[in-house]
N, C-alpha and C. Protein backbone atom coordinates (compact mmCIF):
# COMPACT_ATOMS: atom_id res chain seq x y z
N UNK A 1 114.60 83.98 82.82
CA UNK A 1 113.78 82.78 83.03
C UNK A 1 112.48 83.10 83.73
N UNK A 2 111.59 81.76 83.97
CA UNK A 2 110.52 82.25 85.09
C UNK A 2 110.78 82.93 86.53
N UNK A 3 111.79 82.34 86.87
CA UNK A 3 111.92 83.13 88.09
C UNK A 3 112.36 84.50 88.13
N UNK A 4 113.28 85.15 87.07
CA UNK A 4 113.40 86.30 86.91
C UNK A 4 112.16 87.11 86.72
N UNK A 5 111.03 86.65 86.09
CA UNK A 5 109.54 87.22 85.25
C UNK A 5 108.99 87.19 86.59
N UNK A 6 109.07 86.29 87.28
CA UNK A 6 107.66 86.24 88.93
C UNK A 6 108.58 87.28 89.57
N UNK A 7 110.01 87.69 89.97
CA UNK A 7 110.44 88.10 91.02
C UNK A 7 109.89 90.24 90.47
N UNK A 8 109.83 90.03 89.06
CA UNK A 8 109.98 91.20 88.33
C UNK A 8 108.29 91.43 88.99
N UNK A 9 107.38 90.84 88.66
CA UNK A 9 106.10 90.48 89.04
C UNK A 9 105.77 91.04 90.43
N UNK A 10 106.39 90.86 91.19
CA UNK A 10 106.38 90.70 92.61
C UNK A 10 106.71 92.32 93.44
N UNK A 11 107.71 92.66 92.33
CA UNK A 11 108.50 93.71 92.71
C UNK A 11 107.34 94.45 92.50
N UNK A 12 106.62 94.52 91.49
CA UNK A 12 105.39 95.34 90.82
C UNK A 12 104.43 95.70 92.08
N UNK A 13 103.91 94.26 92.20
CA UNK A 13 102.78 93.77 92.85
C UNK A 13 103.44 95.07 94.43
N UNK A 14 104.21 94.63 94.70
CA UNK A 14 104.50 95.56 95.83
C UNK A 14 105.02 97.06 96.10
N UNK A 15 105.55 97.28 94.66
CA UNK A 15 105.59 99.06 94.75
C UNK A 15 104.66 99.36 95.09
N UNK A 16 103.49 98.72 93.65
CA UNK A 16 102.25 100.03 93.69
C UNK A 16 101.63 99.87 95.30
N UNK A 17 100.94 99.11 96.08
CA UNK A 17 100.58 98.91 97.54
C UNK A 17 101.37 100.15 98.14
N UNK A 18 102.29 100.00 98.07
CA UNK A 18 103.47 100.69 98.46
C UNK A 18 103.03 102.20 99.02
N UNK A 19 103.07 102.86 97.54
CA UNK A 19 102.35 104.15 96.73
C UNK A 19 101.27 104.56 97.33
N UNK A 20 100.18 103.66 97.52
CA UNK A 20 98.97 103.81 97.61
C UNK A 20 98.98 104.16 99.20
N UNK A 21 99.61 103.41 99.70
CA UNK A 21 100.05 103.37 101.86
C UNK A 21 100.56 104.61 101.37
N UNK A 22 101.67 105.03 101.07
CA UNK A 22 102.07 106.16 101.59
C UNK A 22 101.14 107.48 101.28
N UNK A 23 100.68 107.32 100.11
CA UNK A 23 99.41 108.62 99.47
C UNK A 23 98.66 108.43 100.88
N UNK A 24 97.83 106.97 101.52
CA UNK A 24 96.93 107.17 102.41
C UNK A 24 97.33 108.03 103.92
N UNK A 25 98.87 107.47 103.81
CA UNK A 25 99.07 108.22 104.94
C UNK A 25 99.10 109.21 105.03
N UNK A 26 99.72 110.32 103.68
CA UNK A 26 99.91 111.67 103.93
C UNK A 26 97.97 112.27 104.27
N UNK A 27 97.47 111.84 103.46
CA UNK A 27 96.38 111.93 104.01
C UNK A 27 95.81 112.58 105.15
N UNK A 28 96.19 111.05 105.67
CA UNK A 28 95.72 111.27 107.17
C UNK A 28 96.24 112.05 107.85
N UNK A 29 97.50 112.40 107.83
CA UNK A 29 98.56 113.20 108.35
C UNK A 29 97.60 114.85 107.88
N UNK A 30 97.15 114.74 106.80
CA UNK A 30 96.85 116.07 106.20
C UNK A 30 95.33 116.47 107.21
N UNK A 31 94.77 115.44 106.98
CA UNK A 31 93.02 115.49 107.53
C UNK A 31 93.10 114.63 108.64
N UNK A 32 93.11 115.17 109.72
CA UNK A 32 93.09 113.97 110.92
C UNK A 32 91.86 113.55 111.30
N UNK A 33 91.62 113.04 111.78
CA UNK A 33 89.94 112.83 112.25
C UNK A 33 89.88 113.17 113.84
């Protein structure tokens, strides 16, 4: 249903963020300032 499609949506919406925080952190971890 819709609510299955938004929750699927959602799940998305928040891996990738996810991904992106942890790539930034190793980062920083790598290059400190």
């Amino acid at each position: 249903g819709d609510r299955e499609d938004q929750n699927e949506d959602l799940q998305a919406r928040q891996s990738r963020p996810a991904q992106a925080v942890l790539r930034h952190l190793r980062r920083s971890h790598e290059e400190p300032n």
